[in-house]
Protein backbone atom coordinates (compact mmCIF):
# COMPACT_ATOMS: atom_id res chain seq x y z
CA UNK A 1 -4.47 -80.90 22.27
CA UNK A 2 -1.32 -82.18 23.31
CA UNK A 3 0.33 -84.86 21.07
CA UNK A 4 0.86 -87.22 24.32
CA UNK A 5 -2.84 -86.77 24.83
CA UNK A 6 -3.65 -87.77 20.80
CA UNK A 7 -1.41 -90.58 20.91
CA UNK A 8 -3.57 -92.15 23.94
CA UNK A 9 -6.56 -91.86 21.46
CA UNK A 10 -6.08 -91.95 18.23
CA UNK A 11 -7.32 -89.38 16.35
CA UNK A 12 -8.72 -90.57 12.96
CA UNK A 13 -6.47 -88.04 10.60
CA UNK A 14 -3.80 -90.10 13.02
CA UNK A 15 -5.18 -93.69 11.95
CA UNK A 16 -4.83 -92.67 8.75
CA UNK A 17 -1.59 -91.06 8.66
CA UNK A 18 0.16 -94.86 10.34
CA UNK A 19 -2.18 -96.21 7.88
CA UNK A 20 -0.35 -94.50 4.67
CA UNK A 21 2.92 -94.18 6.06
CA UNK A 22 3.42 -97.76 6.83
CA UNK A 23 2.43 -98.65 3.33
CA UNK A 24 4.61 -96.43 2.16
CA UNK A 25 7.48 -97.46 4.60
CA UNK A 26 6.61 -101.48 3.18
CA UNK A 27 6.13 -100.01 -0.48
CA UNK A 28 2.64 -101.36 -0.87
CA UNK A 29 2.45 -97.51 -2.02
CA UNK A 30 5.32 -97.36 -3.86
CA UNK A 31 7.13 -93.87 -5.41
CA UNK A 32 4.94 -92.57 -7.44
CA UNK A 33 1.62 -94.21 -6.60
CA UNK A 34 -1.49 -91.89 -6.34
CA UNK A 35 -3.38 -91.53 -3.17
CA UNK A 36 -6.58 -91.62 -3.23
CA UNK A 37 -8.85 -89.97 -0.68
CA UNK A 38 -11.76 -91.57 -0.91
CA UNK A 39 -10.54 -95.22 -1.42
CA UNK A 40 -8.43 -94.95 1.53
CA UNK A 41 -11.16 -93.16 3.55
CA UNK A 42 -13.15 -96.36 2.45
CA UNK A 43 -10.48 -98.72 3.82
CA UNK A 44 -10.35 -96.85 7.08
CA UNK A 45 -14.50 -96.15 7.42
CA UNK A 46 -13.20 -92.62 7.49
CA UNK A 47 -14.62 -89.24 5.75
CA UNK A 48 -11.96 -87.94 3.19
CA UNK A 49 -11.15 -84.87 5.76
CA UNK A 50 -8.57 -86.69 8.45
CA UNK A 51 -7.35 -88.55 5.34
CA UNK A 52 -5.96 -85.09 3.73
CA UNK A 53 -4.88 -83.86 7.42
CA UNK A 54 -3.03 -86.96 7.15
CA UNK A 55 -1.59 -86.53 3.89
CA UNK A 56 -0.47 -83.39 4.53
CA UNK A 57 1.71 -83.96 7.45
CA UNK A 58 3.03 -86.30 5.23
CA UNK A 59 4.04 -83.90 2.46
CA UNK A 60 5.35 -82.15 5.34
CA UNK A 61 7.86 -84.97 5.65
CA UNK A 62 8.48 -85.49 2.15
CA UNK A 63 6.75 -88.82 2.04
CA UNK A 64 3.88 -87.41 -0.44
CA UNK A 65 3.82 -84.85 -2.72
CA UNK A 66 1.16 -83.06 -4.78
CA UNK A 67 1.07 -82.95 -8.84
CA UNK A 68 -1.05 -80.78 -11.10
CA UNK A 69 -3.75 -82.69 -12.95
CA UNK A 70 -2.75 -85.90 -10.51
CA UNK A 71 -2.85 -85.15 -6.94
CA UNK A 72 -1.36 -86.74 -3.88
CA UNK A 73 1.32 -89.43 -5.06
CA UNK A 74 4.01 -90.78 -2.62
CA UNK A 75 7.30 -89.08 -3.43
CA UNK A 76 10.18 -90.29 -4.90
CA UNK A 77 12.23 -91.89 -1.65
CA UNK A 78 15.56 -91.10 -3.48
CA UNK A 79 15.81 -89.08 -5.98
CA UNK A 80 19.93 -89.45 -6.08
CA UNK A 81 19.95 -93.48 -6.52
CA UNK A 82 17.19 -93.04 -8.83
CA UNK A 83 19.41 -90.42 -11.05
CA UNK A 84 23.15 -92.71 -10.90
CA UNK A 85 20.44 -95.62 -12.05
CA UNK A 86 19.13 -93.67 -14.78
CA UNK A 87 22.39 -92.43 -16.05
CA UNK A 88 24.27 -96.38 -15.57
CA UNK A 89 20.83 -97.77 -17.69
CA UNK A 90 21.26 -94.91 -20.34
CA UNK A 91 25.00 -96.46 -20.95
CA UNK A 92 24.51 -100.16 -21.36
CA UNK A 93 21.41 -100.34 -22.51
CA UNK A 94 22.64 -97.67 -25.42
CA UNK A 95 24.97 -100.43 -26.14
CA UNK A 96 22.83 -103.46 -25.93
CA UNK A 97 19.99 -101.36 -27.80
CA UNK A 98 22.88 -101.09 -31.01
CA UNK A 99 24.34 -104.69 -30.37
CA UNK A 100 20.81 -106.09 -30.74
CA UNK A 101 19.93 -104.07 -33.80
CA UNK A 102 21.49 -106.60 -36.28
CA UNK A 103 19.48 -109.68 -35.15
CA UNK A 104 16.13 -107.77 -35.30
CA UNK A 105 14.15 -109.63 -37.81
CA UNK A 106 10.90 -107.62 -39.51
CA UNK A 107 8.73 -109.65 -36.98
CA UNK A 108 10.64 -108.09 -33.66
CA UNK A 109 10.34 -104.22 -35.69
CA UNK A 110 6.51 -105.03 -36.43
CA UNK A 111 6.24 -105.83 -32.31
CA UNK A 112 7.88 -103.18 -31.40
CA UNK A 113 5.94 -100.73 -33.65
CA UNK A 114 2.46 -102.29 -32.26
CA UNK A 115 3.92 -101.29 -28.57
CA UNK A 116 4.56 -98.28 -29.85
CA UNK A 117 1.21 -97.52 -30.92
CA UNK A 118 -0.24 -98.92 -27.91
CA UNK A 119 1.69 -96.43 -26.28
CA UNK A 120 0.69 -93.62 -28.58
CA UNK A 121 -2.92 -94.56 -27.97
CA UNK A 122 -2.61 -94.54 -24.32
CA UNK A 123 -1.69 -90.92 -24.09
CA UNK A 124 -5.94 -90.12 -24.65
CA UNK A 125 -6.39 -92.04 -20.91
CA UNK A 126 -2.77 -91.80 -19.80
CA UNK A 127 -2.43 -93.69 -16.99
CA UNK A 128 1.16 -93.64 -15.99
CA UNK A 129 1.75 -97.22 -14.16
CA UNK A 130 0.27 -99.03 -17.18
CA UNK A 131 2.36 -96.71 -19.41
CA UNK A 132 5.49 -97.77 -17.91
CA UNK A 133 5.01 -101.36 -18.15
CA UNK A 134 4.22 -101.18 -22.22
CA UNK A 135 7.73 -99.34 -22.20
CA UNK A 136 9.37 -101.55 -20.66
CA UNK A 137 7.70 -104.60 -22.87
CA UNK A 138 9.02 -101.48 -25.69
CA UNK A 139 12.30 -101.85 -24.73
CA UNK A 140 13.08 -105.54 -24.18
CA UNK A 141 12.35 -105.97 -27.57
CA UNK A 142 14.81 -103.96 -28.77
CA UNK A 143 17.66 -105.39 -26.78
CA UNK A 144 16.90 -108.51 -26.26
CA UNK A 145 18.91 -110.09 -28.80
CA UNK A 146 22.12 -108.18 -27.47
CA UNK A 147 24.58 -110.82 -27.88
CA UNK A 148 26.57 -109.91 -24.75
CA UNK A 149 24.78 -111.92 -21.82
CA UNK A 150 26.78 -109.70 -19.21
CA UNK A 151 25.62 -106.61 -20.68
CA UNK A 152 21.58 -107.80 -21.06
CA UNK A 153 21.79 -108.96 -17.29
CA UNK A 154 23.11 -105.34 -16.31
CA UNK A 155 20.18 -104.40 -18.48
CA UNK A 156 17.64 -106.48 -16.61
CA UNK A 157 19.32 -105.74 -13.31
CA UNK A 158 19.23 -102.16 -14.10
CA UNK A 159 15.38 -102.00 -14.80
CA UNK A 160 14.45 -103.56 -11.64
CA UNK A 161 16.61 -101.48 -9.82
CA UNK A 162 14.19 -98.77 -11.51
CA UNK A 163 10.90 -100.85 -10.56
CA UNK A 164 12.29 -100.70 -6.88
CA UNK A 165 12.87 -96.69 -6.61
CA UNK A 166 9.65 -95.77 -8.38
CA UNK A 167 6.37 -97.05 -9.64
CA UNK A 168 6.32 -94.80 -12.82
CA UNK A 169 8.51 -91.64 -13.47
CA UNK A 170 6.01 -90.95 -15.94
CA UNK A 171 3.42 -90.15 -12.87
CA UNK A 172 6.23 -87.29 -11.63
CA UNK A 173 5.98 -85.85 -15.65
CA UNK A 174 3.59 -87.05 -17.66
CA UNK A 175 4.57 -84.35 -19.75
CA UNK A 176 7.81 -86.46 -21.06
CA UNK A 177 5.36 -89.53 -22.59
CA UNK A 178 4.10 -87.84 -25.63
CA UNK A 179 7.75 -86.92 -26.26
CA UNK A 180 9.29 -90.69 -25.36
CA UNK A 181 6.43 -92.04 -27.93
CA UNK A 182 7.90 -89.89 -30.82
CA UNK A 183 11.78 -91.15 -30.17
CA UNK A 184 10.74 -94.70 -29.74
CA UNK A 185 9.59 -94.09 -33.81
CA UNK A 186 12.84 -92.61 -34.26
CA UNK A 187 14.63 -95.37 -32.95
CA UNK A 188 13.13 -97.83 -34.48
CA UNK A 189 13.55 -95.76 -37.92
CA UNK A 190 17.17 -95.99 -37.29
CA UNK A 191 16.90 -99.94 -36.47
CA UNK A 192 14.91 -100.33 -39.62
CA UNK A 193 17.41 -97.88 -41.97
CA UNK A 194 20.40 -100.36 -40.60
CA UNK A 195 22.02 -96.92 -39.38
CA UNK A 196 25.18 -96.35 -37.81
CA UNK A 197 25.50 -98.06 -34.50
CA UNK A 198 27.24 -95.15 -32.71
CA UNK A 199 24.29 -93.37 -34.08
CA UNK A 200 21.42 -95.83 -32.93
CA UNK A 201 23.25 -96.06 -29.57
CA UNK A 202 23.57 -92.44 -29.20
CA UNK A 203 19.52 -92.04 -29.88
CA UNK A 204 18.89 -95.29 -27.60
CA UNK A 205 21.33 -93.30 -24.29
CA UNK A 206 19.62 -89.83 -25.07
CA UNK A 207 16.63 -91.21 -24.99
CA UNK A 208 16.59 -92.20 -21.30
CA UNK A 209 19.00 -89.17 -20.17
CA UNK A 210 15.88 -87.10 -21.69
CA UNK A 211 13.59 -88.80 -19.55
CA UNK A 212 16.00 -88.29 -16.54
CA UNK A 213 16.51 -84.61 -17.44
CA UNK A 214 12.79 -84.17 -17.50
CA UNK A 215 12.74 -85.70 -13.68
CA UNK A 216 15.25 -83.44 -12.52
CA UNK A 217 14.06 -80.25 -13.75
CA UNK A 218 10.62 -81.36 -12.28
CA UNK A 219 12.85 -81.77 -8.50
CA UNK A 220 14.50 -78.84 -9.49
CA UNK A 221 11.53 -76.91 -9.70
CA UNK A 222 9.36 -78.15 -6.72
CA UNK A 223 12.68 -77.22 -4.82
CA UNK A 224 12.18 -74.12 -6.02
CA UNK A 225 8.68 -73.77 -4.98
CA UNK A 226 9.29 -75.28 -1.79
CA UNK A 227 11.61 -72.70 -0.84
CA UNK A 228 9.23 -69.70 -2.15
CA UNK A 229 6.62 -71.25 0.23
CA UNK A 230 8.29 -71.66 2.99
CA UNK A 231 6.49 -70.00 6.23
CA UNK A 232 8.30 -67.51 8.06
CA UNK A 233 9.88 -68.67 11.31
CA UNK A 234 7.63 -69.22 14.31
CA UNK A 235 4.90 -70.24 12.27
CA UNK A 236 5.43 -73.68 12.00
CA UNK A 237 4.90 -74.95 15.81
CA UNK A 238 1.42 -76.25 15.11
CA UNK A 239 0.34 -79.33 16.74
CA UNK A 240 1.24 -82.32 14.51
CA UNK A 241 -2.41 -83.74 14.76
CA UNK A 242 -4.89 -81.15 15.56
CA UNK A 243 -8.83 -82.51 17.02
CA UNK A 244 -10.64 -83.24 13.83
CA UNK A 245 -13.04 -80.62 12.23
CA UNK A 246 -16.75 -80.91 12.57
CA UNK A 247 -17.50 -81.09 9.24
CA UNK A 248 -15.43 -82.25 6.02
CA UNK A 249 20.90 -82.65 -16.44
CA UNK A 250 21.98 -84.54 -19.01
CA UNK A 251 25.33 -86.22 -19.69
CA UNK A 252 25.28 -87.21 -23.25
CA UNK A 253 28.96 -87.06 -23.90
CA UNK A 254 29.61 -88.91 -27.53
CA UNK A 255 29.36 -92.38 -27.30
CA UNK A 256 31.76 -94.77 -28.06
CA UNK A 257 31.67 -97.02 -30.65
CA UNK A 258 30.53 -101.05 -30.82
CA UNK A 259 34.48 -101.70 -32.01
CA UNK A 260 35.98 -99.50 -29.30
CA UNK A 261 33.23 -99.66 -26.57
């Protein structure tokens, strides 16, 4: 069928391909959000079979990809702005992370442990989204006491920046949770021990680069894929929306430190 022809009448994997792709374009469905067949066949009064034609012309364009042990998930829209964010928070919030550390009290250590465990506990129903919200309630308490207002509103600025380019990173590796979980407890060892402040802010940057690292060997290797997959030329002249079916690197150079930062 020709696509001039579709576009007259609408094909229903076509209603639902404008359907997710304009929710995506108006990040209802934000970067990393998990598409669900059937509740978006429900939306639509749709089977789930034009909904994954439409999804996959949509991988096709890099909106969506597919994860093992997730499924369909809108794709990350930049993967570059995300990275130069993730490095930029890794810096200052290093630094606020080890200027805070002396105006703890045992009641914001005791918080911060209870997150923790929340966070632990989570990792038996992981759901990514809610994961990333108890690390970021994780996080503010350890530098919200940073005395340098400039450097907490980079902070702040710097997370939404994050909330803007993806809905979880922890929905692209889930993998990298367990492992955040078990240097949160480190940190907050190193808070409780009074360590070294180079030290704590050195744990508090690698900490994030890790979690950036983990994204970009996860691109690195779907790139990877991608390119083993790819289908010989003259095989990809298909028609976009075909009659529906009968049937169904880290950068952890040594910090500076507080005095000389």
């Amino acid at each position: 069928m020709a696509l001039s022809a579709t576009l007259a009448a609408p094909s229903k994997s076509r209603i639902a391909y404008d359907f997710i792709k304009a929710r995506i374009e108006d990040s209802r469905y934000s970067p990393g959000y998990r598409l669900v067949l059937g509740a978006i066949a429900g939306e639509l009064g749709v089977s789930v079979v034009p909904v994954r034609e439409a999804i996959r012309l949509l991988e096709a364009e890099g909106l969506v990809q597919f994860e093992r042990n997730v499924g369909a998930q809108v794709a990350m829209a930049d993967p570059r702005e995300y990275e130069v964010t993730m490095q930029t928070l890794s810096l200052i919030e290093g630094w606020a992370t080890a200027a805070s550390a002396p105006f703890m009290t045992a009641d914001d250590l005791a918080r911060a442990r209870a997150i923790n465990d929340r966070l632990a506990e989570s990792l038996h129903h992981f759901d990514p989204v809610a994961f990333t919200r108890l690390n970021l309630d994780f996080h503010s308490v350890l530098f919200e006491h940073c005395p340098n207002p400039h450097i907490l509103d980079l902070v702040d600025r710097g997370w939404a920046r994050l909330r803007a380019l993806r809905e979880s990173t922890f929905s692209f590796v889930p993998g990298r949770a367990k492992e955040s979980v078990a240097e949160h407890a480190h940190i907050l060892d190193l808070i409780e021990s009074s360590a070294n402040p180079v030290e704590l802010e050195f744990a508090a940057r690698n900490h994030r680069l890790a979690t950036l690292d983990a994204f970009l060997a996860h691109e690195a290797a779907r790139g990877s894929l991608r390119d083993g997959l790819r289908p010989p030329q003259g095989t990809t002249d298909q028609e976009p929306f075909p009659e529906e079916p009968a049937g169904p690197a880290s950068r952890r150079d040594q910090p500076q430190s507080q005095e000389s930062a």
